[in-house]
PDB file of N, CA and C in Angstrom:
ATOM      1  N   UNK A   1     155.613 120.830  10.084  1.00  0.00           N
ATOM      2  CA  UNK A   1     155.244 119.477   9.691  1.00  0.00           C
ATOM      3  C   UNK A   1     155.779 119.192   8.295  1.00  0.00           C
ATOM      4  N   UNK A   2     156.236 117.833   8.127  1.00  0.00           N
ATOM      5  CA  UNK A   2     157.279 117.322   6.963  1.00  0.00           C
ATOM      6  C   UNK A   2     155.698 116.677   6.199  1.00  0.00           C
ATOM      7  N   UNK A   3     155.517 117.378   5.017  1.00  0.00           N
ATOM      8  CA  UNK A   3     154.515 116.651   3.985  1.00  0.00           C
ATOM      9  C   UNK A   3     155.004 115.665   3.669  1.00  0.00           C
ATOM     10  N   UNK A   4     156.237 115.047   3.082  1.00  0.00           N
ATOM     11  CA  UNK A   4     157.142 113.927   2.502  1.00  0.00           C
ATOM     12  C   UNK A   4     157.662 112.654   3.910  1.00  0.00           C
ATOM     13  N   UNK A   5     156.304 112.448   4.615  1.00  0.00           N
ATOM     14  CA  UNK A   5     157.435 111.583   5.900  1.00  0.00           C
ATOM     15  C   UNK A   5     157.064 110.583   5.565  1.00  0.00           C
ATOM     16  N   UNK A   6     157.726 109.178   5.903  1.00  0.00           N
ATOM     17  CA  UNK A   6     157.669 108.158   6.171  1.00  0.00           C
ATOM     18  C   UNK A   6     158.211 107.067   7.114  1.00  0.00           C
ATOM     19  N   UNK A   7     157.456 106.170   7.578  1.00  0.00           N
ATOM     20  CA  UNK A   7     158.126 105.235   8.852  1.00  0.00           C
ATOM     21  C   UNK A   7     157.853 104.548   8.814  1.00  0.00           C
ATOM     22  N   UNK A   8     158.565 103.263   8.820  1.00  0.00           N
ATOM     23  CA  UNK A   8     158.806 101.779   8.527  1.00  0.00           C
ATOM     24  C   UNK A   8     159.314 101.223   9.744  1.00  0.00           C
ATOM     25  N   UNK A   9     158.951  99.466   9.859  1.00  0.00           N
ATOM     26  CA  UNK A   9     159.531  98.968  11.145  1.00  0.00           C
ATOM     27  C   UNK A   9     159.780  97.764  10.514  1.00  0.00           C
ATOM     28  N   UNK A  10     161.132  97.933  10.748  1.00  0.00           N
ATOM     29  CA  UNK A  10     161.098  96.323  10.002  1.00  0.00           C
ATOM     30  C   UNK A  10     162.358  95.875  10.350  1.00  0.00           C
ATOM     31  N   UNK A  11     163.352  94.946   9.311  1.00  0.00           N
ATOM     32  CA  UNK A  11     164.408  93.852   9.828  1.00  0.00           C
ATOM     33  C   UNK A  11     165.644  94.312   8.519  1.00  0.00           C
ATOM     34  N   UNK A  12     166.545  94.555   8.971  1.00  0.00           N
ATOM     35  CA  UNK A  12     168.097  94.788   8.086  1.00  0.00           C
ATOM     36  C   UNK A  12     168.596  93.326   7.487  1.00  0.00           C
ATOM     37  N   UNK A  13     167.920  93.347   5.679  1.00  0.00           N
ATOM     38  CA  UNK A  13     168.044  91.863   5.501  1.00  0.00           C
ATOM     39  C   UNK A  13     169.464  91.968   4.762  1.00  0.00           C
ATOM     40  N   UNK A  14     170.435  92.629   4.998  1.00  0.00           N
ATOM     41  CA  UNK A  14     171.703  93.002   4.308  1.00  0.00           C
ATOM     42  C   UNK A  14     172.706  93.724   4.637  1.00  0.00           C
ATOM     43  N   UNK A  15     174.043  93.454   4.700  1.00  0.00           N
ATOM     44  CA  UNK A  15     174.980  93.921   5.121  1.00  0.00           C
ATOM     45  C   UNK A  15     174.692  95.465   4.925  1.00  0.00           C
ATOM     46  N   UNK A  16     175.175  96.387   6.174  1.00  0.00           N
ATOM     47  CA  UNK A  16     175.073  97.655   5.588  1.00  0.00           C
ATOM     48  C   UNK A  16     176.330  98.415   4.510  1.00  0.00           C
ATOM     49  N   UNK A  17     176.176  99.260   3.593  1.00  0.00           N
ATOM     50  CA  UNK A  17     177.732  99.432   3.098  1.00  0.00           C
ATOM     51  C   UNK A  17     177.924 101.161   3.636  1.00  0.00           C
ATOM     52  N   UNK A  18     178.852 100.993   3.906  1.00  0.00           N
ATOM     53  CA  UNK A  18     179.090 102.093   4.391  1.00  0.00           C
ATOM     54  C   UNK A  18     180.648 103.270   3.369  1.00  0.00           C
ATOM     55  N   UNK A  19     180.190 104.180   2.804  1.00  0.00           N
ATOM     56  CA  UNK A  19     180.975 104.974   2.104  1.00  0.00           C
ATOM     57  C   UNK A  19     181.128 106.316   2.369  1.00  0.00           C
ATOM     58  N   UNK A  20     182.591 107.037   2.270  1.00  0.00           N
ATOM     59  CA  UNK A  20     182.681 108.705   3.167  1.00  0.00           C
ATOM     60  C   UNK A  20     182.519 109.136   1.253  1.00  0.00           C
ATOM     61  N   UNK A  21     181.748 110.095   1.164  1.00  0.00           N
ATOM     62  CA  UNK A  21     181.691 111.261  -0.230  1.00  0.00           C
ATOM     63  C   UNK A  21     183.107 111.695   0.197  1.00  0.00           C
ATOM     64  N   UNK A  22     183.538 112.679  -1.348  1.00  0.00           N
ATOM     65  CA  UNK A  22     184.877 113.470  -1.218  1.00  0.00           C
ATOM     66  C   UNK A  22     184.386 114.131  -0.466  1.00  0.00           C
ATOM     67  N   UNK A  23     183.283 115.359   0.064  1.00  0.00           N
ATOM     68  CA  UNK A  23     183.206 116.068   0.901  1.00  0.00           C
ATOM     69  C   UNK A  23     183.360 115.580   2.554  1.00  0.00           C
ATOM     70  N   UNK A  24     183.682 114.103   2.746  1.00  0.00           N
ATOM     71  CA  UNK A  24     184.023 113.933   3.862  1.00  0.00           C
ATOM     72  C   UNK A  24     182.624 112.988   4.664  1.00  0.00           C
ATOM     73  N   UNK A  25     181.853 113.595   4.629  1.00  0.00           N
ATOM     74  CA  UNK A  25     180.583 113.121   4.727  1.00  0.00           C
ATOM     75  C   UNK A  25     180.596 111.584   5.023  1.00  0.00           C
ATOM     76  N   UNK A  26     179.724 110.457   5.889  1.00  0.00           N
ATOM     77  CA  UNK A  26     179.374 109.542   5.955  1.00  0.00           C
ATOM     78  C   UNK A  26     178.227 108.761   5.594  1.00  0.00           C
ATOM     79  N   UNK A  27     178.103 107.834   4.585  1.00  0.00           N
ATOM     80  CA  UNK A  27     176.778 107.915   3.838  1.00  0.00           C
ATOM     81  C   UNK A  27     176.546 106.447   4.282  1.00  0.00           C
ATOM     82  N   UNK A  28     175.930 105.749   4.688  1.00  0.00           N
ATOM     83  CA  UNK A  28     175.202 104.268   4.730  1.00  0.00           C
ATOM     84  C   UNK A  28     173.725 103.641   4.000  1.00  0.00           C
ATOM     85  N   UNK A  29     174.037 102.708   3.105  1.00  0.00           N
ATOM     86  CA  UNK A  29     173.170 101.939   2.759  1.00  0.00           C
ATOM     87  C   UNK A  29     172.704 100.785   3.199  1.00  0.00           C
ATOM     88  N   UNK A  30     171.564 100.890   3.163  1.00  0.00           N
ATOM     89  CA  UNK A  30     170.792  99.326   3.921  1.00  0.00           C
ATOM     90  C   UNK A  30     169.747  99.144   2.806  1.00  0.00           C
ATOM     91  N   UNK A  31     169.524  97.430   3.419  1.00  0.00           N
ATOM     92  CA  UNK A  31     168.339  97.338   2.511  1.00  0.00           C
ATOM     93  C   UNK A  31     167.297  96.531   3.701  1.00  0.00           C
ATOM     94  N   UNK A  32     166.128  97.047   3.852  1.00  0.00           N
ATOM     95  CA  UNK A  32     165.316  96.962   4.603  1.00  0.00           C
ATOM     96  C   UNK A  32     163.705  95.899   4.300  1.00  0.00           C
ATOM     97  N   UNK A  33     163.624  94.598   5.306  1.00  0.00           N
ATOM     98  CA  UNK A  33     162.535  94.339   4.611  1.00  0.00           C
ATOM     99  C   UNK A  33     160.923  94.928   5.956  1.00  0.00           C
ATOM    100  N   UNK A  34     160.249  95.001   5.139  1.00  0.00           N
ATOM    101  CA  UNK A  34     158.808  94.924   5.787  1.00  0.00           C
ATOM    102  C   UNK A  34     157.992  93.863   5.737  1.00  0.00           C
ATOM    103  N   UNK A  35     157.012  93.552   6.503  1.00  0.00           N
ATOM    104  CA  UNK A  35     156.198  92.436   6.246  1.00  0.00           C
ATOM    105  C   UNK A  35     154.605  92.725   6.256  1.00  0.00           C
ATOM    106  N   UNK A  36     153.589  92.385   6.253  1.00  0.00           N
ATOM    107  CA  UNK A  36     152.033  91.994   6.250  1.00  0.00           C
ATOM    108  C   UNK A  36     151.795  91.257   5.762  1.00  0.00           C
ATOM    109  N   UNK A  37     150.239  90.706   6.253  1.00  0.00           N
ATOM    110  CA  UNK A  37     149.586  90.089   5.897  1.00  0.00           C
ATOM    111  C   UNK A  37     148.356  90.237   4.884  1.00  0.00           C
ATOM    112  N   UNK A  38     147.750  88.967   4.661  1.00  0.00           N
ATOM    113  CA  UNK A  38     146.634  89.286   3.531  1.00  0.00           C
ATOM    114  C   UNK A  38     145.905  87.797   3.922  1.00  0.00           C
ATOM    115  N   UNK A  39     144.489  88.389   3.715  1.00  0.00           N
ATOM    116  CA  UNK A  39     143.706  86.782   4.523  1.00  0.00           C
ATOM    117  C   UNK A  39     142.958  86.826   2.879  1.00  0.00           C
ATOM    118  N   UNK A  40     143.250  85.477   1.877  1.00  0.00           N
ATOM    119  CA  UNK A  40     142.233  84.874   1.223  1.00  0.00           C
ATOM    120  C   UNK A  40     141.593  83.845   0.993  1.00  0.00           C
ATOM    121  N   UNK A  41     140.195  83.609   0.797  1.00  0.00           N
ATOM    122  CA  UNK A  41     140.295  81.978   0.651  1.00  0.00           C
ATOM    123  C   UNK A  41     140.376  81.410   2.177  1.00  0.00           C
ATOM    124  N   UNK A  42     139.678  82.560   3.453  1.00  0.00           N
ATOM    125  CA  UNK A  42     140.598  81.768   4.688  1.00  0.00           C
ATOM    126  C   UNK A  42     142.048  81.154   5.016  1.00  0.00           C
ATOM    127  N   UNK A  43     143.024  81.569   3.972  1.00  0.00           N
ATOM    128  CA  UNK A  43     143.955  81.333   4.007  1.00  0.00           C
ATOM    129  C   UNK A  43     144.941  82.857   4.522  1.00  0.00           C
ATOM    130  N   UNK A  44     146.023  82.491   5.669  1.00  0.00           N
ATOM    131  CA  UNK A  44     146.493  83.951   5.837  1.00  0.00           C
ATOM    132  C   UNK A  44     148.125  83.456   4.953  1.00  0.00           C
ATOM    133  N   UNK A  45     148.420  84.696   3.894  1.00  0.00           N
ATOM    134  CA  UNK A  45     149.457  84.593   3.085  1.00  0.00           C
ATOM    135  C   UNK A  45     150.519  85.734   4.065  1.00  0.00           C
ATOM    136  N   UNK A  46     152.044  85.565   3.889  1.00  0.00           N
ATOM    137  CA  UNK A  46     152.547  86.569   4.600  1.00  0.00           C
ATOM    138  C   UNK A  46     153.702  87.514   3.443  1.00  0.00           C
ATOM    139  N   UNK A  47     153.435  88.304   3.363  1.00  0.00           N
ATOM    140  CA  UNK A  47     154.001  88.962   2.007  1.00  0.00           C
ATOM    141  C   UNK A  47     155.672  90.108   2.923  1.00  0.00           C
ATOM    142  N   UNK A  48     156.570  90.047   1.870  1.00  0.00           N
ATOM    143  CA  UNK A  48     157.319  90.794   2.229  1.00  0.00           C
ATOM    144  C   UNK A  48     157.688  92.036   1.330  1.00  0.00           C
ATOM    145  N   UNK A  49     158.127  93.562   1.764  1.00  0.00           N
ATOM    146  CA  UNK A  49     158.571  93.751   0.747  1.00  0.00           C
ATOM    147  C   UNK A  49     159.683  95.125   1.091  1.00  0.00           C
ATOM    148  N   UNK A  50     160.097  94.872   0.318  1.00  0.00           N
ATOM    149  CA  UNK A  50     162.477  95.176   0.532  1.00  0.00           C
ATOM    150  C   UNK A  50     162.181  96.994   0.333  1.00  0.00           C
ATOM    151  N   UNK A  51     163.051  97.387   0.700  1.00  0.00           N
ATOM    152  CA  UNK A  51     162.977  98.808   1.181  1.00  0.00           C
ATOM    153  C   UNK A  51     164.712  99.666   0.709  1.00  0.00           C
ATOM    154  N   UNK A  52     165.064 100.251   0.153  1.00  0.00           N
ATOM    155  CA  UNK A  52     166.528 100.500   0.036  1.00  0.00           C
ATOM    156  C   UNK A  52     166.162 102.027   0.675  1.00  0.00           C
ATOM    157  N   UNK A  53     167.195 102.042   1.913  1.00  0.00           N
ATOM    158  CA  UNK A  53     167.256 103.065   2.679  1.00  0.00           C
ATOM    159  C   UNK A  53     168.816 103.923   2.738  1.00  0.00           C
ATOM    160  N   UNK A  54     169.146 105.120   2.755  1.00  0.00           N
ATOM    161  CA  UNK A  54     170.333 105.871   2.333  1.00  0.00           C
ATOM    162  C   UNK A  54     170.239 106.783   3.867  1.00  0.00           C
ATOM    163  N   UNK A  55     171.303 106.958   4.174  1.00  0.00           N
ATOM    164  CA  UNK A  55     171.651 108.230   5.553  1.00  0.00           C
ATOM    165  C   UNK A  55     172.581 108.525   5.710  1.00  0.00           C
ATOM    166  N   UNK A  56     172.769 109.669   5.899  1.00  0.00           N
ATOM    167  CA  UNK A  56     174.333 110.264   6.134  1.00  0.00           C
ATOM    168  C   UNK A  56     174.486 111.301   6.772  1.00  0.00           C
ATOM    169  N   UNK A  57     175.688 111.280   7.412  1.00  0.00           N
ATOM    170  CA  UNK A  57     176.239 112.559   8.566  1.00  0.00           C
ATOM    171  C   UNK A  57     176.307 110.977   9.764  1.00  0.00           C
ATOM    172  N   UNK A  58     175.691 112.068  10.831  1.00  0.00           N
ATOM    173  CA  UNK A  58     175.681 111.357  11.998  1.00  0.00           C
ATOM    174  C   UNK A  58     174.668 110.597  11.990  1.00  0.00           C
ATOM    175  N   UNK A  59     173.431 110.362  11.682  1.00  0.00           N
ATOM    176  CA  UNK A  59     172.839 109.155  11.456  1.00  0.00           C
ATOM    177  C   UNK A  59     173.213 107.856  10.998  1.00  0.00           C
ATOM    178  N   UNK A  60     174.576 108.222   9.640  1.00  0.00           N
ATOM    179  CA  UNK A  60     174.706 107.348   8.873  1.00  0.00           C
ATOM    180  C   UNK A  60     175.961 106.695   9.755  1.00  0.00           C
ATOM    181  N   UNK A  61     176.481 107.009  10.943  1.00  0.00           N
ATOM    182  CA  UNK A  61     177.338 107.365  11.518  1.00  0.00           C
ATOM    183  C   UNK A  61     176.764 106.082  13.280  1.00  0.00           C
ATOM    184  N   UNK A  62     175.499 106.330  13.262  1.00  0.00           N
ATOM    185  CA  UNK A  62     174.570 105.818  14.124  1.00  0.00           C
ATOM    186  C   UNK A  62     174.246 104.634  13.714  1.00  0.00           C
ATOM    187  N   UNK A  63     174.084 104.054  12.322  1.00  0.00           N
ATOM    188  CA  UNK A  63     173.468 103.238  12.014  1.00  0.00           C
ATOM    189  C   UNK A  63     174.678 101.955  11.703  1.00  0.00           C
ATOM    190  N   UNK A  64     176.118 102.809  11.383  1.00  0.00           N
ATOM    191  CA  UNK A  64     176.877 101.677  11.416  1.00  0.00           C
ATOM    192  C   UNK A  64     177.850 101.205  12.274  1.00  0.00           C
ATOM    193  N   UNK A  65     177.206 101.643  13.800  1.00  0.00           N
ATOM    194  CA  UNK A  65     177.587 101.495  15.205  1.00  0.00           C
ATOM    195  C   UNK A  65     176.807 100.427  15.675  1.00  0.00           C
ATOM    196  N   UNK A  66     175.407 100.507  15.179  1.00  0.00           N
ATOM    197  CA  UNK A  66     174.141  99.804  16.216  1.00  0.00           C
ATOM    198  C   UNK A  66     173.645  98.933  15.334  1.00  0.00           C
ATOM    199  N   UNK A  67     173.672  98.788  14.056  1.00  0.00           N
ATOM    200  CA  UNK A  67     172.997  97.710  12.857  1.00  0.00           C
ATOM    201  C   UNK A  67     174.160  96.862  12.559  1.00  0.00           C
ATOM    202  N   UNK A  68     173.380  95.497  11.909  1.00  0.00           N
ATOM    203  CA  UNK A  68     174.236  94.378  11.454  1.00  0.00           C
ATOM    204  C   UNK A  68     172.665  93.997  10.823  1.00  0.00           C
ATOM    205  N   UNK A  69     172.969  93.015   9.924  1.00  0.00           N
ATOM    206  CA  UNK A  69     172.024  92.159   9.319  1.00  0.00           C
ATOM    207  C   UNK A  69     171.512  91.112  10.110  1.00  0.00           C
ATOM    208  N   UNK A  70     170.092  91.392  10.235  1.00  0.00           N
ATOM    209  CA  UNK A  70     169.184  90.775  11.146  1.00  0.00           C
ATOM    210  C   UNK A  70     168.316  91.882  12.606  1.00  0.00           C
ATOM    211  N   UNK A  71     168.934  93.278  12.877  1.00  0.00           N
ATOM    212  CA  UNK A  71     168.500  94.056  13.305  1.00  0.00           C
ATOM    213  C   UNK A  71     167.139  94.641  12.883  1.00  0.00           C
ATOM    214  N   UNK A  72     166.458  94.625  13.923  1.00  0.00           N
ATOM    215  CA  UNK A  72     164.873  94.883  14.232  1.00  0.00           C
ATOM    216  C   UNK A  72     165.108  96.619  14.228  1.00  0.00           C
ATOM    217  N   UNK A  73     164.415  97.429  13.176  1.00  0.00           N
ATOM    218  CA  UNK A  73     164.805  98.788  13.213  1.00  0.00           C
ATOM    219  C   UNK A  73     163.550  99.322  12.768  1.00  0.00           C
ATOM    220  N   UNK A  74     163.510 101.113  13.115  1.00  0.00           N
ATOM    221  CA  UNK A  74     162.275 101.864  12.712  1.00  0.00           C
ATOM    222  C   UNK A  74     162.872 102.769  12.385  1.00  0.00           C
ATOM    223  N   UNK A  75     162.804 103.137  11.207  1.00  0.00           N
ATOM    224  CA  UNK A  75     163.181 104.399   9.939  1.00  0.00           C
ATOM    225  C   UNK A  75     162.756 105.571  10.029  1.00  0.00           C
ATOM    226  N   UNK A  76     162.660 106.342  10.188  1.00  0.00           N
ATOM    227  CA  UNK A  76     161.671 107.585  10.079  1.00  0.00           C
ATOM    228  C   UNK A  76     162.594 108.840   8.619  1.00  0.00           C
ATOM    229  N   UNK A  77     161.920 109.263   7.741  1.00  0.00           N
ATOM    230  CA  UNK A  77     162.625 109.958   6.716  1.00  0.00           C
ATOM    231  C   UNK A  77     161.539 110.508   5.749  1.00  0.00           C
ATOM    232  N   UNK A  78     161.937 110.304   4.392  1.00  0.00           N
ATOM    233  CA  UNK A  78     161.466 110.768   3.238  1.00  0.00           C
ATOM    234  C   UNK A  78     161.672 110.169   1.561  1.00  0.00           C
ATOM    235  N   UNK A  79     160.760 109.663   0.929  1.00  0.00           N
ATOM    236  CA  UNK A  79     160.741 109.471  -0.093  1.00  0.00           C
ATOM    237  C   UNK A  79     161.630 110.065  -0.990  1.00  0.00           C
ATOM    238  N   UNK A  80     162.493 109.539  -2.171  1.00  0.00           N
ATOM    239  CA  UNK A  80     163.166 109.951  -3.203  1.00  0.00           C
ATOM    240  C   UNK A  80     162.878 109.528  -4.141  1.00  0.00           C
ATOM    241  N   UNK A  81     162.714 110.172  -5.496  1.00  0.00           N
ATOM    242  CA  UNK A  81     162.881 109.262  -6.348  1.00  0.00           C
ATOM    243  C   UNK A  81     163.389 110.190  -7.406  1.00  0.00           C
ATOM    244  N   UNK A  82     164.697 108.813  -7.943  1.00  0.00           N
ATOM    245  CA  UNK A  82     165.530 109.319  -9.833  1.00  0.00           C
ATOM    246  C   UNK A  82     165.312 108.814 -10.618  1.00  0.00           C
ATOM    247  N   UNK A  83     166.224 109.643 -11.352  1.00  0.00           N
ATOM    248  CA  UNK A  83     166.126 108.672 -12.697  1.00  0.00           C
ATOM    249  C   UNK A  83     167.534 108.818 -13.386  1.00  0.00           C
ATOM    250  N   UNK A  84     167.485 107.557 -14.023  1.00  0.00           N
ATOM    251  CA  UNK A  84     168.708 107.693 -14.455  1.00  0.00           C
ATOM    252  C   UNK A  84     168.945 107.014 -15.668  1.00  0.00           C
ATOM    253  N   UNK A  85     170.110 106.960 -16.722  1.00  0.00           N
ATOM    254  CA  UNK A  85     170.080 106.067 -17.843  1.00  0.00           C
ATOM    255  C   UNK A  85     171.216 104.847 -17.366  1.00  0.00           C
ATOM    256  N   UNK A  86     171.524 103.829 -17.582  1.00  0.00           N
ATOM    257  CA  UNK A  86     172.006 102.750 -17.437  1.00  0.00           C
ATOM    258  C   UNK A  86     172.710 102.934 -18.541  1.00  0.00           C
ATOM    259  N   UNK A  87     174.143 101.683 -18.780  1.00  0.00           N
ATOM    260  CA  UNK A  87     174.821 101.191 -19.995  1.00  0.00           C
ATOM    261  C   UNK A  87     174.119 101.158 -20.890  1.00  0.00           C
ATOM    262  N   UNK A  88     173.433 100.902 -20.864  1.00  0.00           N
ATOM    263  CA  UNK A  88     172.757 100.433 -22.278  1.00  0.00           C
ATOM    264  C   UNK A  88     171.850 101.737 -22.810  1.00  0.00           C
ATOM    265  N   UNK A  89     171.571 102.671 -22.028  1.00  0.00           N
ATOM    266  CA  UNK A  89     171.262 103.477 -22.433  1.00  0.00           C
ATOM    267  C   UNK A  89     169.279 103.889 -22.218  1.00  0.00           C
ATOM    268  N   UNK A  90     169.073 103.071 -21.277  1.00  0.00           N
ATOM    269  CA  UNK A  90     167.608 102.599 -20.824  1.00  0.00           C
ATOM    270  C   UNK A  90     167.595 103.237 -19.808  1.00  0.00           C
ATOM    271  N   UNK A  91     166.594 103.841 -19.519  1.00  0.00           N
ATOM    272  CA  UNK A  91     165.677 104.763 -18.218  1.00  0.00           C
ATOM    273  C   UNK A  91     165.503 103.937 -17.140  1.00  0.00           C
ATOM    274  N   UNK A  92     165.809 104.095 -16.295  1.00  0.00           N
ATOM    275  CA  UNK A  92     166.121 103.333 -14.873  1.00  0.00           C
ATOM    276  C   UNK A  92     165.544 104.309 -14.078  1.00  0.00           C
ATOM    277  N   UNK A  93     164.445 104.064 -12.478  1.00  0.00           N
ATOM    278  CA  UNK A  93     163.490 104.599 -11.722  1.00  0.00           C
ATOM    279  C   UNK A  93     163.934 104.084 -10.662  1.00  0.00           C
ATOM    280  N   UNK A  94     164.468 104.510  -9.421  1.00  0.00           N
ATOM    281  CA  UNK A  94     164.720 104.178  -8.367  1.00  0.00           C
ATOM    282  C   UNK A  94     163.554 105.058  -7.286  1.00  0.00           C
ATOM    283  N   UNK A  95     163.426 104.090  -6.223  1.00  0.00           N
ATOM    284  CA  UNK A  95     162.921 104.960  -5.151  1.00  0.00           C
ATOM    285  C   UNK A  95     163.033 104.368  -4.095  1.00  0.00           C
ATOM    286  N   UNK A  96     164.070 105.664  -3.497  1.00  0.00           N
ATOM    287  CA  UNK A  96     164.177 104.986  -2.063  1.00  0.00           C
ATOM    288  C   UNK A  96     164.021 105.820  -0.691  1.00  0.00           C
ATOM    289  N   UNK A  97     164.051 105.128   0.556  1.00  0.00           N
ATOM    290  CA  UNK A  97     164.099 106.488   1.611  1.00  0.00           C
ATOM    291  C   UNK A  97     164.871 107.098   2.004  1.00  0.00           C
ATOM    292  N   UNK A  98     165.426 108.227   2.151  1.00  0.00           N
ATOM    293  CA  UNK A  98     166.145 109.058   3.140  1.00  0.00           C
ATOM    294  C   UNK A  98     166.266 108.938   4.394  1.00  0.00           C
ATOM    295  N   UNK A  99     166.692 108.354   4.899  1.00  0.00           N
ATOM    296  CA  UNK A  99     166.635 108.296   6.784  1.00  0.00           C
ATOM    297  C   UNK A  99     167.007 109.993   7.517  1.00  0.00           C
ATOM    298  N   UNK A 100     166.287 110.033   8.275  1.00  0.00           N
ATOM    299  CA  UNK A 100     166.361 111.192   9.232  1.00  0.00           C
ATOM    300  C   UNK A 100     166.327 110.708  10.410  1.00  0.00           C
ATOM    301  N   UNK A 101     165.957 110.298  11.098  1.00  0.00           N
ATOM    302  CA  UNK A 101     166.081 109.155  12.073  1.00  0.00           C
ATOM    303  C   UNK A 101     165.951 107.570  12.562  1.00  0.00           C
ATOM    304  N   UNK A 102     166.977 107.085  12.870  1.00  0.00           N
ATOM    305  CA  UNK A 102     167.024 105.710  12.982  1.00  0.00           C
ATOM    306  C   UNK A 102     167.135 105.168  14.397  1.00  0.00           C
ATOM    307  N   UNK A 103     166.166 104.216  14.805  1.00  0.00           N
ATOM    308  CA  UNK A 103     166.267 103.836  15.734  1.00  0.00           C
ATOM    309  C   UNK A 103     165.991 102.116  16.001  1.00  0.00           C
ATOM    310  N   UNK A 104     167.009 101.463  16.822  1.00  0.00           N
ATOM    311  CA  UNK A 104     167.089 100.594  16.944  1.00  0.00           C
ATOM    312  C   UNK A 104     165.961  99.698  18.178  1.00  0.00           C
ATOM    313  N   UNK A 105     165.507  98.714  17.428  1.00  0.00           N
ATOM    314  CA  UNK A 105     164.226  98.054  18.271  1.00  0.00           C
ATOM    315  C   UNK A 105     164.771  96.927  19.203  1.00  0.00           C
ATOM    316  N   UNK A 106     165.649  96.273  18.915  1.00  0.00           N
ATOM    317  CA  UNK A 106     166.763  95.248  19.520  1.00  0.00           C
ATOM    318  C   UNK A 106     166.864  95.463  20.611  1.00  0.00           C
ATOM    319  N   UNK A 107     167.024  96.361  21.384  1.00  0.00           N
ATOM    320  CA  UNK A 107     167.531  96.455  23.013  1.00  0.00           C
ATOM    321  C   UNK A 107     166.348  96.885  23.627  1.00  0.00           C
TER     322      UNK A 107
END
């Protein structure tokens, strides 16, 4: 059992980009949104929120066969998170998922 899993179902609100590493490798980026709700006030609000997802090998390989922007998809992977300094020289925090499996909800 994977302590670090996570799974999301949601909609590809962005072109995927797709890049090979020098080692050859196939790496794909997406950016993924999710949605829920929230009832206040008797009022139901619908909140979204964006997801940056990374995969590579044959997944990443899978995903830019069967995805386009607007694809209904379920993620299954693992949390990352860096850090890094920017131009300017400022601490920058990313966190995103790892895909381990991707599967398409569309068909």
């Amino acid at each position: 059992m994977q302590n670090n899993l996570i799974r999301l179902i949601g909609y590809i609100g962005k072109d995927l980009t797709a890049t090979t590493v020098a080692t050859g490798h196939r790496r794909i980026q997406l950016r993924m949104a999710t949605h829920y709700t929230t009832q206040q006030d008797g009022t139901k609000r619908y909140h979204t929120v964006w997801h940056d997802v990374v995969a590579w090998g044959p997944t990443a390989e899978y995903a830019e066969r069967s995805f386009v922007k607007g694809s209904k998809v379920m993620v299954e992977g693992s949390v990352e998170y860096r850090t890094y300094y920017d131009k300017s020289g400022h601490t920058r925090y990313i966190a995103r998922v790892a895909a381990h499996h991707l599967i398409n909800l569309d068909r």
